[in-house]
Protein backbone atom coordinates (compact mmCIF):
# COMPACT_ATOMS: atom_id res chain seq x y z
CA UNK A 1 29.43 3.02 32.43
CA UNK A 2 32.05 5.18 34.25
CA UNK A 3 33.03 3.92 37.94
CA UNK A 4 32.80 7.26 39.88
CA UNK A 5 33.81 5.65 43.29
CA UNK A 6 32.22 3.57 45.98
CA UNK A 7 28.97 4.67 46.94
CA UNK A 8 28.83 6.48 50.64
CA UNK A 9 27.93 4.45 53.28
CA UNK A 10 27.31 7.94 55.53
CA UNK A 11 23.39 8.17 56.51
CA UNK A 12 20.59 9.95 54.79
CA UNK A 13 21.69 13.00 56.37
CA UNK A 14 25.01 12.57 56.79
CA UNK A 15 25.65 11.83 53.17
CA UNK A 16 24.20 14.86 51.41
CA UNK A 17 26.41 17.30 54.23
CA UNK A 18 29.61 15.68 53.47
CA UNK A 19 30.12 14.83 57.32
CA UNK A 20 31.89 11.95 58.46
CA UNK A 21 29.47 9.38 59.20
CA UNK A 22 30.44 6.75 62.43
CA UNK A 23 27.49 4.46 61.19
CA UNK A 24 26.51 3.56 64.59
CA UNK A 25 23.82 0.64 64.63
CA UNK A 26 21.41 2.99 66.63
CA UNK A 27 21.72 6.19 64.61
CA UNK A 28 24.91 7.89 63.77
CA UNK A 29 27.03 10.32 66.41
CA UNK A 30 26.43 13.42 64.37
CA UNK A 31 22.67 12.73 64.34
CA UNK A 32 22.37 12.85 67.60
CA UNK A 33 24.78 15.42 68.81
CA UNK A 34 22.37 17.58 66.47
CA UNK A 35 19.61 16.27 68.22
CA UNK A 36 17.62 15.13 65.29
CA UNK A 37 16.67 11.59 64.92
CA UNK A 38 18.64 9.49 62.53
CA UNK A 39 17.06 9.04 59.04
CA UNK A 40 18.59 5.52 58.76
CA UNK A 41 21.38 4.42 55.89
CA UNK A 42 21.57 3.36 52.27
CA UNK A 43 20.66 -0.21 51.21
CA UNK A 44 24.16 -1.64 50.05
CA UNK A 45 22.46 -4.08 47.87
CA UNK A 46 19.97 -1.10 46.26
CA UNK A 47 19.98 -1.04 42.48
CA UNK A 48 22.03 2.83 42.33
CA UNK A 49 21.63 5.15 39.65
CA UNK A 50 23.32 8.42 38.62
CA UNK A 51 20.86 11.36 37.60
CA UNK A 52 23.51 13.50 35.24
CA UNK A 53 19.83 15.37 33.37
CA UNK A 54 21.47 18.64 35.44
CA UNK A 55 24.84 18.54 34.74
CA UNK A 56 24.31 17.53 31.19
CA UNK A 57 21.59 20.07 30.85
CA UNK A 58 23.51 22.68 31.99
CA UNK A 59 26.42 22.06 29.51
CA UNK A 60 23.85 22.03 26.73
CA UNK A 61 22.71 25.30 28.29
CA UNK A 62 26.27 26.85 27.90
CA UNK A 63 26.72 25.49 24.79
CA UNK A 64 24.06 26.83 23.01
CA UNK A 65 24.59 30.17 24.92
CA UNK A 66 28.33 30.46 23.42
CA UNK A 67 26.81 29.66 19.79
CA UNK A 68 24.04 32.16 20.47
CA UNK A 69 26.51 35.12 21.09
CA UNK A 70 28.61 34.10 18.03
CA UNK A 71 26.00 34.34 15.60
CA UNK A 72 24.54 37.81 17.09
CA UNK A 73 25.00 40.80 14.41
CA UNK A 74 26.74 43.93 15.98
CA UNK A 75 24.04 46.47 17.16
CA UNK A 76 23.95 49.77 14.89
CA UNK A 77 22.56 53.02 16.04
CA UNK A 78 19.81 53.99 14.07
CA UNK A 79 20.08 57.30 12.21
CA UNK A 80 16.85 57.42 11.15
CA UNK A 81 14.18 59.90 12.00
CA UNK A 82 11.04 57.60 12.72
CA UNK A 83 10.05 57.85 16.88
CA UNK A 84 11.56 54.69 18.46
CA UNK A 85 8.70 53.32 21.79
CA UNK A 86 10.76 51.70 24.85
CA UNK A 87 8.99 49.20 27.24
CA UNK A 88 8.22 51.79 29.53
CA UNK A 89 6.93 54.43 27.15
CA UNK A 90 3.98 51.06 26.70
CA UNK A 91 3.26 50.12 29.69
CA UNK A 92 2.81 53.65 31.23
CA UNK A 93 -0.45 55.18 32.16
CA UNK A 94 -0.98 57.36 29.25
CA UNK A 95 -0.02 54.65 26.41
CA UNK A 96 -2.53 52.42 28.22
CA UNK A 97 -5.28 55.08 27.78
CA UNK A 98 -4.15 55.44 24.23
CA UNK A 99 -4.38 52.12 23.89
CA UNK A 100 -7.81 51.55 25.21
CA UNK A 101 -8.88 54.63 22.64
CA UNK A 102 -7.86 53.16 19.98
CA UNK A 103 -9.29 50.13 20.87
CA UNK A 104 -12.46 51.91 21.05
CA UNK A 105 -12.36 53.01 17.44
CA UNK A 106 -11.39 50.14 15.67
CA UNK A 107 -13.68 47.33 14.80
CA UNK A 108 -14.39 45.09 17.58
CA UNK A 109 -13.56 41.69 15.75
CA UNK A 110 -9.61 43.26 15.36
CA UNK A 111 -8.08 42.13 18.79
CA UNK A 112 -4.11 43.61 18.56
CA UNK A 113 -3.28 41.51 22.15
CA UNK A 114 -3.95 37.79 21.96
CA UNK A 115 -5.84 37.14 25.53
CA UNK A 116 -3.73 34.59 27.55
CA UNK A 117 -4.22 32.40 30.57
CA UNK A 118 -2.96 33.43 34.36
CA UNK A 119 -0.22 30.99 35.44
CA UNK A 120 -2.34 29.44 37.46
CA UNK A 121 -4.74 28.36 34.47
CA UNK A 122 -1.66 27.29 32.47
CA UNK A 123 -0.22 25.48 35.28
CA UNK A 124 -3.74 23.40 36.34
CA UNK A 125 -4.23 23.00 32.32
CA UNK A 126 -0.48 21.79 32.15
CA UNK A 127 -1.34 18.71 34.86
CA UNK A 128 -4.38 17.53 33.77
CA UNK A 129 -3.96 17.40 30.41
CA UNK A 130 0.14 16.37 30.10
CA UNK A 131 1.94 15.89 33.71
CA UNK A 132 -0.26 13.64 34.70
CA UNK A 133 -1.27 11.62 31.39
CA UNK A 134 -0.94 7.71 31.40
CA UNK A 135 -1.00 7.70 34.78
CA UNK A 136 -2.68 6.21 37.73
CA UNK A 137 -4.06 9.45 38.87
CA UNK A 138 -5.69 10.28 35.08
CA UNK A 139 -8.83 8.46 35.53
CA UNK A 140 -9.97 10.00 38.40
CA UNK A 141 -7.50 13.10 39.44
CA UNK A 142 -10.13 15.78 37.19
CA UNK A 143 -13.11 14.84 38.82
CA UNK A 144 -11.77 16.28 42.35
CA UNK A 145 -11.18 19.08 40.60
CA UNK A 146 -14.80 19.72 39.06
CA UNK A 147 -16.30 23.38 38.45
CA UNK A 148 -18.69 22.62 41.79
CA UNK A 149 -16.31 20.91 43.61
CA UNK A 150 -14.62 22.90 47.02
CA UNK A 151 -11.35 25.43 45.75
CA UNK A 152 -10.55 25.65 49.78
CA UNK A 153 -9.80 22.14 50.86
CA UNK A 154 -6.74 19.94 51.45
CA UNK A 155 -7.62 18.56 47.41
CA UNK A 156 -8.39 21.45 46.28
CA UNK A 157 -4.84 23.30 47.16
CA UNK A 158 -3.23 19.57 46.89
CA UNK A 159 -3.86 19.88 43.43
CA UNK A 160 -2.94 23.45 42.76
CA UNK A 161 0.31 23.28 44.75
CA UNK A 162 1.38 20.49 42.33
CA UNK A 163 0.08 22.14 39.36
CA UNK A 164 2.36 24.98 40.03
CA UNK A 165 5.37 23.12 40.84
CA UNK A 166 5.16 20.99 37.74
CA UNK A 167 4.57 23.69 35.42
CA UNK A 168 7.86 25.50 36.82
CA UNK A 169 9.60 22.71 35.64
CA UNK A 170 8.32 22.37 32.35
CA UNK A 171 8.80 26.40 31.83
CA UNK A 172 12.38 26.24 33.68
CA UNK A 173 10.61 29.41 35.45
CA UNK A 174 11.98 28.00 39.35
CA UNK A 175 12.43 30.97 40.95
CA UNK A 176 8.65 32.47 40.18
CA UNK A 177 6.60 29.78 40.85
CA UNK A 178 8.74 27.33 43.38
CA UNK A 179 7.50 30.21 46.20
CA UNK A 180 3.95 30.05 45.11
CA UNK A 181 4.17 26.11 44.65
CA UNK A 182 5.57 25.85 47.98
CA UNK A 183 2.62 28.36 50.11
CA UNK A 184 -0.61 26.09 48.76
CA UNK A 185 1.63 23.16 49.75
CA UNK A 186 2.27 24.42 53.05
CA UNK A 187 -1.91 25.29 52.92
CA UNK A 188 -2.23 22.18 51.73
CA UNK A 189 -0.69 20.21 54.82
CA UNK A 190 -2.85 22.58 56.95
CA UNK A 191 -5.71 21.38 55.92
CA UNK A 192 -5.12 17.68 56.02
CA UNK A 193 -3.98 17.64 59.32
CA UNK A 194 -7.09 19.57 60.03
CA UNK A 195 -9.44 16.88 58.11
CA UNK A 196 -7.34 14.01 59.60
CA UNK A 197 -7.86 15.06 63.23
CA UNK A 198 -12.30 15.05 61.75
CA UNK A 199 -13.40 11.66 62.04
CA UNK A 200 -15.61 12.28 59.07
CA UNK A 201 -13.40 13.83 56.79
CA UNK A 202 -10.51 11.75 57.41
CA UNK A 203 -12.18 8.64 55.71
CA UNK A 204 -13.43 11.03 52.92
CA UNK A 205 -11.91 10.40 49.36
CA UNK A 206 -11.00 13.81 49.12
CA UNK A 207 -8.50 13.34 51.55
CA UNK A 208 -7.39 10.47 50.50
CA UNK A 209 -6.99 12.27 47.15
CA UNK A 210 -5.00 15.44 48.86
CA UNK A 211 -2.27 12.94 50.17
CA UNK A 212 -1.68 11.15 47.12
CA UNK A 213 -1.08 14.47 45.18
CA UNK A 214 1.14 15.66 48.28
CA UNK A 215 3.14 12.74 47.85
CA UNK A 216 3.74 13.67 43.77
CA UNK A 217 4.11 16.77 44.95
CA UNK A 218 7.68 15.52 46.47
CA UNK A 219 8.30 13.27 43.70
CA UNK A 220 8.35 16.65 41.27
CA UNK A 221 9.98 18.37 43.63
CA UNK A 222 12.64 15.44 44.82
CA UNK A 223 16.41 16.49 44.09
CA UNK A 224 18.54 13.32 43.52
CA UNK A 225 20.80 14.36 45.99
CA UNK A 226 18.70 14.51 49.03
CA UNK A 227 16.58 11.06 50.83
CA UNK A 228 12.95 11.08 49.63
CA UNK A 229 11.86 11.16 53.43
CA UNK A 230 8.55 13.39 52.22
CA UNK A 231 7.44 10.88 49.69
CA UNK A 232 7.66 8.13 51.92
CA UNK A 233 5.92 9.77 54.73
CA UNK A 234 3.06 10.87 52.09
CA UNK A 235 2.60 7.23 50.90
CA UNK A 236 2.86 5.85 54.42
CA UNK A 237 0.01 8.14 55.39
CA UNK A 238 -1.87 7.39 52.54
CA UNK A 239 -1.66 3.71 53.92
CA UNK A 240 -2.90 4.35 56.95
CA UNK A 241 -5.84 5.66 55.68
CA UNK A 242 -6.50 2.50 53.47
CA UNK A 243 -6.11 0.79 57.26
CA UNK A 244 -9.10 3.93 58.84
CA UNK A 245 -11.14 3.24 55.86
CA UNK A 246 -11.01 -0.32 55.88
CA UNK A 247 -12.41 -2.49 53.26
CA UNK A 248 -16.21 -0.97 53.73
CA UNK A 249 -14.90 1.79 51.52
CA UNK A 250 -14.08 0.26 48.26
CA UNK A 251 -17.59 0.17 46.88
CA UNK A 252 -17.38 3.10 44.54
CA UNK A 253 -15.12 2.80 41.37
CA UNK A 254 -13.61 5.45 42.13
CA UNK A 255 -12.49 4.02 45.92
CA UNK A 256 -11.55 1.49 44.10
CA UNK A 257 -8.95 3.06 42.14
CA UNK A 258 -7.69 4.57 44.88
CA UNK A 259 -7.36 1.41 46.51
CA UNK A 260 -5.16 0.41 44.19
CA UNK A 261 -3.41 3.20 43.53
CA UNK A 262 -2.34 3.72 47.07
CA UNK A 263 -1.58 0.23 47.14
CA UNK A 264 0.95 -0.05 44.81
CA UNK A 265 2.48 2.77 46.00
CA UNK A 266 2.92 1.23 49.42
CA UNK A 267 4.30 -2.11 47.48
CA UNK A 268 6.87 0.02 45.30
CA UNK A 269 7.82 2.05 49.11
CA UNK A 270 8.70 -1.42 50.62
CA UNK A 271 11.25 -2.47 47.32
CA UNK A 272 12.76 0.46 47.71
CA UNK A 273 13.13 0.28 51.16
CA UNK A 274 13.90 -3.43 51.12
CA UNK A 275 11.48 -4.02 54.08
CA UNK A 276 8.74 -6.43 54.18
CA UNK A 277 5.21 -5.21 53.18
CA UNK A 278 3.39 -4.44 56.97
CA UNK A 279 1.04 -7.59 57.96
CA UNK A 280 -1.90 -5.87 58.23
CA UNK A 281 -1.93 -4.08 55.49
CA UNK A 282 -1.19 -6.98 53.25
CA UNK A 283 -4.48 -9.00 55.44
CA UNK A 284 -6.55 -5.64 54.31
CA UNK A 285 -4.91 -5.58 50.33
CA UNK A 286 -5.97 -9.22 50.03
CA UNK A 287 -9.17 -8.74 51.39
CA UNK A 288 -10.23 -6.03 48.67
CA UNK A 289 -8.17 -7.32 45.93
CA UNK A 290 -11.28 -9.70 44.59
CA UNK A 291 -13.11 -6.72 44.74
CA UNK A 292 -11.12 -4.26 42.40
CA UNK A 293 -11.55 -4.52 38.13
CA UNK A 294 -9.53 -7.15 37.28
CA UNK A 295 -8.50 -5.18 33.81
CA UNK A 296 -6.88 -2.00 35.81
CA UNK A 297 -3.09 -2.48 34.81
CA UNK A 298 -2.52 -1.61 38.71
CA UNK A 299 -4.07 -4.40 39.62
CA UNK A 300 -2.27 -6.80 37.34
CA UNK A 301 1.09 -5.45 38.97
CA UNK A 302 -0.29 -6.21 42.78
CA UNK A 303 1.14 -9.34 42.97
CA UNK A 304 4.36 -9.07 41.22
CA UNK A 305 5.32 -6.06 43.50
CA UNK A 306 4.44 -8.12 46.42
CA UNK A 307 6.60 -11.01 45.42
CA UNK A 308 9.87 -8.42 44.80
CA UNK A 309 9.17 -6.64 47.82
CA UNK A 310 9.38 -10.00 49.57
CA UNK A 311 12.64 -10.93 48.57
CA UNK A 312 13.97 -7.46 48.44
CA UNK A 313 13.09 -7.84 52.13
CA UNK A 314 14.61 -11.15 52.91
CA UNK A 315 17.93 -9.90 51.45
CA UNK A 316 18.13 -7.26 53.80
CA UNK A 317 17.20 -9.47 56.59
CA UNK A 318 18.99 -12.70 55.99
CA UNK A 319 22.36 -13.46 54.97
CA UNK A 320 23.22 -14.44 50.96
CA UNK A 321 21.70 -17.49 50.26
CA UNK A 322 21.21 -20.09 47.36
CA UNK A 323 17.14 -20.13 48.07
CA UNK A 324 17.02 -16.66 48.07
CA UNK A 325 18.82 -16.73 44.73
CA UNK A 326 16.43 -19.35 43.08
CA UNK A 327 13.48 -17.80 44.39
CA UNK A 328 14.74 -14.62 42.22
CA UNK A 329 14.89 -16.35 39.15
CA UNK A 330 11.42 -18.29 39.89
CA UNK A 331 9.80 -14.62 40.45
CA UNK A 332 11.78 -13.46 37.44
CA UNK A 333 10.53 -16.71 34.80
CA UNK A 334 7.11 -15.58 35.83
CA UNK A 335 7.19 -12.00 34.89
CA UNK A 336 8.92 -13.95 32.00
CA UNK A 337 6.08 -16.00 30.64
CA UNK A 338 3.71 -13.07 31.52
CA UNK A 339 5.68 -11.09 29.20
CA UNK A 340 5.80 -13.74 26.50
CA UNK A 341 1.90 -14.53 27.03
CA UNK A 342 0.31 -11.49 28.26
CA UNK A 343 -3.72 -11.17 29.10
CA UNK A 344 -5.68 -10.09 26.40
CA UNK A 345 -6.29 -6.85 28.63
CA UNK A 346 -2.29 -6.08 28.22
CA UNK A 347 -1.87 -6.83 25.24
CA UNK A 348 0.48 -5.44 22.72
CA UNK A 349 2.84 -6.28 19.66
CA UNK A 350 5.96 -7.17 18.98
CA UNK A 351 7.22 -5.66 15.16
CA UNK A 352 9.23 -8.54 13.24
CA UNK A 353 12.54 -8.34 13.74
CA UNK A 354 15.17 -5.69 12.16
CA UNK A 355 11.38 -4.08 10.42
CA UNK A 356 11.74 -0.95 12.39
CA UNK A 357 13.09 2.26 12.03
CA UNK A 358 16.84 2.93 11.42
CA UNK A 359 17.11 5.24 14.45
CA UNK A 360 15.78 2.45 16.44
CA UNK A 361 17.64 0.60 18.50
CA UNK A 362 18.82 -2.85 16.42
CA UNK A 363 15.74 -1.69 14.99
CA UNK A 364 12.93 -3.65 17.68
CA UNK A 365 9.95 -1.98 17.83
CA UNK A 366 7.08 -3.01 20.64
CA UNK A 367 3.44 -1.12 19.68
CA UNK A 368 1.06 -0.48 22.59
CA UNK A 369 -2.45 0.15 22.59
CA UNK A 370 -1.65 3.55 24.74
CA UNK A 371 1.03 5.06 26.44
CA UNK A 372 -0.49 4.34 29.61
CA UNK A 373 -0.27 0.44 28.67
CA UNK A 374 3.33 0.93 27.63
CA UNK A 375 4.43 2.39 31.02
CA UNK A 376 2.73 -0.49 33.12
CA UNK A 377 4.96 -3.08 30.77
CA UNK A 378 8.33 -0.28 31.16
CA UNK A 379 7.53 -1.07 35.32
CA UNK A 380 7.12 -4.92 34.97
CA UNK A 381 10.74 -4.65 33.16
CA UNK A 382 11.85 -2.68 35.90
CA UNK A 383 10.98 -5.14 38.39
CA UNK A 384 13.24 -7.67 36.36
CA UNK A 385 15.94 -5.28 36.70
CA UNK A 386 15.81 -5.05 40.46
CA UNK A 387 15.81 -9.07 40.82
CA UNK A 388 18.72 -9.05 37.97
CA UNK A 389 20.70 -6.78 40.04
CA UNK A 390 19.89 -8.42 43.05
CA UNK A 391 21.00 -11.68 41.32
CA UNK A 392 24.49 -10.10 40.12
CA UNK A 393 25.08 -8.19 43.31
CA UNK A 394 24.47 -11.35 45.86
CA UNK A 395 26.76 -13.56 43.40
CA UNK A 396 29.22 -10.92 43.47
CA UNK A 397 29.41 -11.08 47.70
CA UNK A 398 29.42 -15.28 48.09
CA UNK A 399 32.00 -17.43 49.08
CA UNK A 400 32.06 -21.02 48.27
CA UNK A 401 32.00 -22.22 51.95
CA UNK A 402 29.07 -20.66 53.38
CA UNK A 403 26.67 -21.78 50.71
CA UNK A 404 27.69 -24.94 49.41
CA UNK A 405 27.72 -23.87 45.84
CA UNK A 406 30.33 -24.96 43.33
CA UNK A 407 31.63 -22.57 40.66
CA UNK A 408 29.67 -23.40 37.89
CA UNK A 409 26.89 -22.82 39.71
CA UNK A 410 27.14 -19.79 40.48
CA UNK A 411 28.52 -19.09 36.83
CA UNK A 412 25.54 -20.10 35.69
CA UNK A 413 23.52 -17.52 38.00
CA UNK A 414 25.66 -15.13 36.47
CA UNK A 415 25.19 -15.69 32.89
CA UNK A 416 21.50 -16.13 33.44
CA UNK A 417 21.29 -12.48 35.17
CA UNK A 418 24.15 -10.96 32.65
CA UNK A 419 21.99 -12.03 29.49
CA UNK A 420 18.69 -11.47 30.65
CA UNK A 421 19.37 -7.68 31.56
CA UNK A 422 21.17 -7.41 28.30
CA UNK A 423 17.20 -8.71 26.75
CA UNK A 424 15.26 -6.46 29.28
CA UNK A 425 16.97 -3.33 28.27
CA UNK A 426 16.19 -4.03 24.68
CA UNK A 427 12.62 -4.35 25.72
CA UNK A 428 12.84 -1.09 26.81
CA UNK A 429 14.74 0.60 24.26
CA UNK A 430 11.80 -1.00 21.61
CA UNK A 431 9.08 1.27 23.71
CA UNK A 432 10.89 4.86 22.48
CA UNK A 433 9.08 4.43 19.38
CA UNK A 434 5.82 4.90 21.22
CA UNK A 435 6.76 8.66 22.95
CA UNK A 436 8.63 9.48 19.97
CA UNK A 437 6.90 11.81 17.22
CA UNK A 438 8.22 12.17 14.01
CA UNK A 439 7.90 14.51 11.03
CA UNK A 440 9.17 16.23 7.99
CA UNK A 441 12.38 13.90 9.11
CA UNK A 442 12.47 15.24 12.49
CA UNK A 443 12.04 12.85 15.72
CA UNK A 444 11.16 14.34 19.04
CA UNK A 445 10.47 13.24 22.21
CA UNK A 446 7.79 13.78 24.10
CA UNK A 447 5.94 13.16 27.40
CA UNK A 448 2.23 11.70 27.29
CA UNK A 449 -0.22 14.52 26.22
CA UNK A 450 1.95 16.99 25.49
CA UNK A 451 0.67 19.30 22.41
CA UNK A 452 3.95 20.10 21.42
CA UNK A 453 7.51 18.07 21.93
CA UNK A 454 9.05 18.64 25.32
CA UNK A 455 12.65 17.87 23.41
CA UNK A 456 14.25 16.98 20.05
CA UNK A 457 16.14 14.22 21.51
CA UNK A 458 19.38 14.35 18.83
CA UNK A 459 19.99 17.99 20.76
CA UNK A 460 19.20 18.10 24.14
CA UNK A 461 18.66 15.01 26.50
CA UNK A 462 15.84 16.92 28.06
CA UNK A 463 14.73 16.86 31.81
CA UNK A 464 13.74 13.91 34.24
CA UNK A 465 10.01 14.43 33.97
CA UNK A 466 10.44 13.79 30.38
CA UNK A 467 12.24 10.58 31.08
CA UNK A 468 10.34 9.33 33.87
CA UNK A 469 7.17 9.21 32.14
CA UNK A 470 8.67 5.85 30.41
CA UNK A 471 8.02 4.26 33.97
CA UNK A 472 4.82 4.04 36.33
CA UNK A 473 3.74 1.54 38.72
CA UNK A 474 -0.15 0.85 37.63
């Protein structure tokens, strides 16, 4: 890993501006000489990572550009006599009616034109059946979005505004569909605010629905450079309507897996924040939890993101101590003997050693049940990397005096979080198998669902959806 420099300390929106950043306690200067409230500053003990898909995308982009004009032939003017159509000549009037007469005299089986979707079809087909595959939102998602169900509601254009966006990322078409993404999300935010100010409709699951596909609306949309203030404000209001709805409105399966849907978004919000999970939502998560399938994989993770969002919280509240530390590692041995005797509902294999392929890495292969399996275990590992780091970083920032630790001690911390992330990234690694698809020799990578490989991974690192979809939270 390349040290680029010490992470800003400037605010949210200092940061991104380049300003100088006073890092007042209340809010910085430059905040509020704008008059704009202060969007708060970085965690300093955050796990940080560098997206480079753009950068390295773009040079792959170039590359193969260069290569492309080498190997072009030299155009030749044709000397020929035979009549030469342009584009225009086509798609004029008259070629259109000579089209359509021809059409009329040949046989009617004989289609010249292969009949293709709108954008919009392609872009709804692309989220249900790929963007949103092995998710939390697959098992219900599709039946919001029923032939009979409304086309004019918060959902309804919740859904569509998503579609759109997702689709221009998968076609790298930006510039077209970004403008029509971003209208039916600005319709969309109409029409919650206009169902949240109903008493009626605001408890509905609809709009419970509309806000959750807001919020990965900004995750598909979220640049690495900016603060994912939309997000949070999505999945914050999604809370809150957990809180309206109360835990009366659980009783259909599909409330259900809402419930914890929503939850774990609010639990994955609060590590990433490094703030404690609110009070009463927690009373209202452990009221319901009995009441939620006990085999949903997002339900498994409930308590494990509570327990990291916990200490996450008490390291930004208190100062480094040793408790803190061994409560880290206690958390951490418990997601280890989950992983090393999983429930029979999460399930899944580890290959014998050195058995798997040679592209593998040091050949360790894991083998899931389905993707959507593989992803909950990726997010458990995950977890273990945020209490590693935490483990390394706090180390990293004691002194002997202040927590009456000797040396070896703390060694010992050290070596335990150094070796363990060495073994979790391995874990990791041993899940490519499972999005990797292979044949005639050649290995590609793709995303859950996809028909056809979103990258051949030996050529082009692809983009961050098609990374991403190695992690979910439930």
């Amino acid at each position: 890993m390349v040290f680029s420099g010490r992470p800003s300390t400037a605010c949210h929106a200092c940061r991104p501006a380049r300003r100088k950043c006073d890092r007042a306690p209340e809010g910085c200067s430059q905040c509020r000489r704008k008059g704009q409230e202060c969007p708060g500053y970085p965690d300093p003990t955050a796990l940080r990572m560098r997206n480079e898909t753009t950068r390295v995308t773009q040079k792959q982009a170039s590359k193969s550009k260069a290569l492309t004009k080498q190997q072009r032939p030299p155009r030749q003017e044709s000397t020929s006599s035979s009549p030469s159509y342009s584009v225009q000549e086509a798609d004029s009037p008259s070629s259109l009616q000579s089209f359509a007469s021809f059409g009329s005299c040949a046989s009617p089986s004989a289609i010249s034109v292969p009949l293709s979707p709108d954008t919009d079809q392609q872009s709804i087909s692309f989220l249900f059946n790929t963007f949103i595959s092995a998710t939390p939102f697959e098992p219900y998602l599709a039946s919001y979005y029923a032939p009979d169900s409304p086309r004019d509601d918060a959902c309804a254009w919740a859904i569509d505004a998503t579609a759109l966006a997702a689709y221009a990322r998968h076609s790298r078409q930006l510039h077209n569909q970004d403008e029509a993404a971003r209208i039916k999300y600005a319709g969309a935010l109409t029409r919650v605010n206009a169902a949240l100010a109903d008493p009626q409709a605001a408890v509905e699951d609809r709009t419970l629905v509309a806000v959750l596909v807001l919020a990965l609306f900004e995750a598909t949309m979220f640049q690495a450079s900016s603060a994912p203030t939309s997000w949070l404000a999505h999945t914050w209001g999604a809370m809150q309507l957990l809180l309206l709805r109360g835990a009366g409105q659980v009783a259909s399966p599909a409330a259900r897996l809402l419930f914890a849907h929503t939850s774990n978004n609010v639990k994955a919000t609060c590590i990433q924040r490094s703030i404690a999970i609110p009070r009463h939502f927690l009373a209202l998560d452990q009221q319901v939890r009995g009441l939620l399938d006990s085999h949903d994989p997002a339900v498994r993770l409930a308590n494990l993101l509570h327990r990291v969002s916990n200490i996450k919280a008490k390291s930004r509240e208190q100062e480094p101590n040793l408790a803190l530390l061994l409560e880290a590692i206690e958390v951490d041995q418990e997601i280890v003997q989950l992983c090393d005797n999983p429930p029979s509902s999460l399930g899944y294999t580890r290959e014998p050693l050195a058995c798997g392929p040679a592209w593998t890495y040091k050949r360790i292969v894991h083998t899931y049940p389905n993707l959507r399996l593989c992803k909950v275990w990726n997010s458990v590992r995950l977890l273990r990397i945020l209490l590693l780091s935490f483990l390394g970083d706090d180390i990293a920032h004691f002194r002997l005096d202040e927590i009456h630790a000797d040396p070896q001690t703390l060694s010992g911390l050290n070596e335990y979080a150094r070796k363990h992330m060495a073994e979790v990234a391995a874990d990791v690694l041993a899940t490519i198998p499972s999005f990797v698809h292979e044949e005639n020799s050649v290995k590609t990578f793709y995303s859950p669902g996809r028909r056809k490989p979103a990258i051949d991974p030996e050529r082009h690192p692809g983009s961050r959806e098609d990374w991403l979809h190695l992690f979910h939270f439930g």
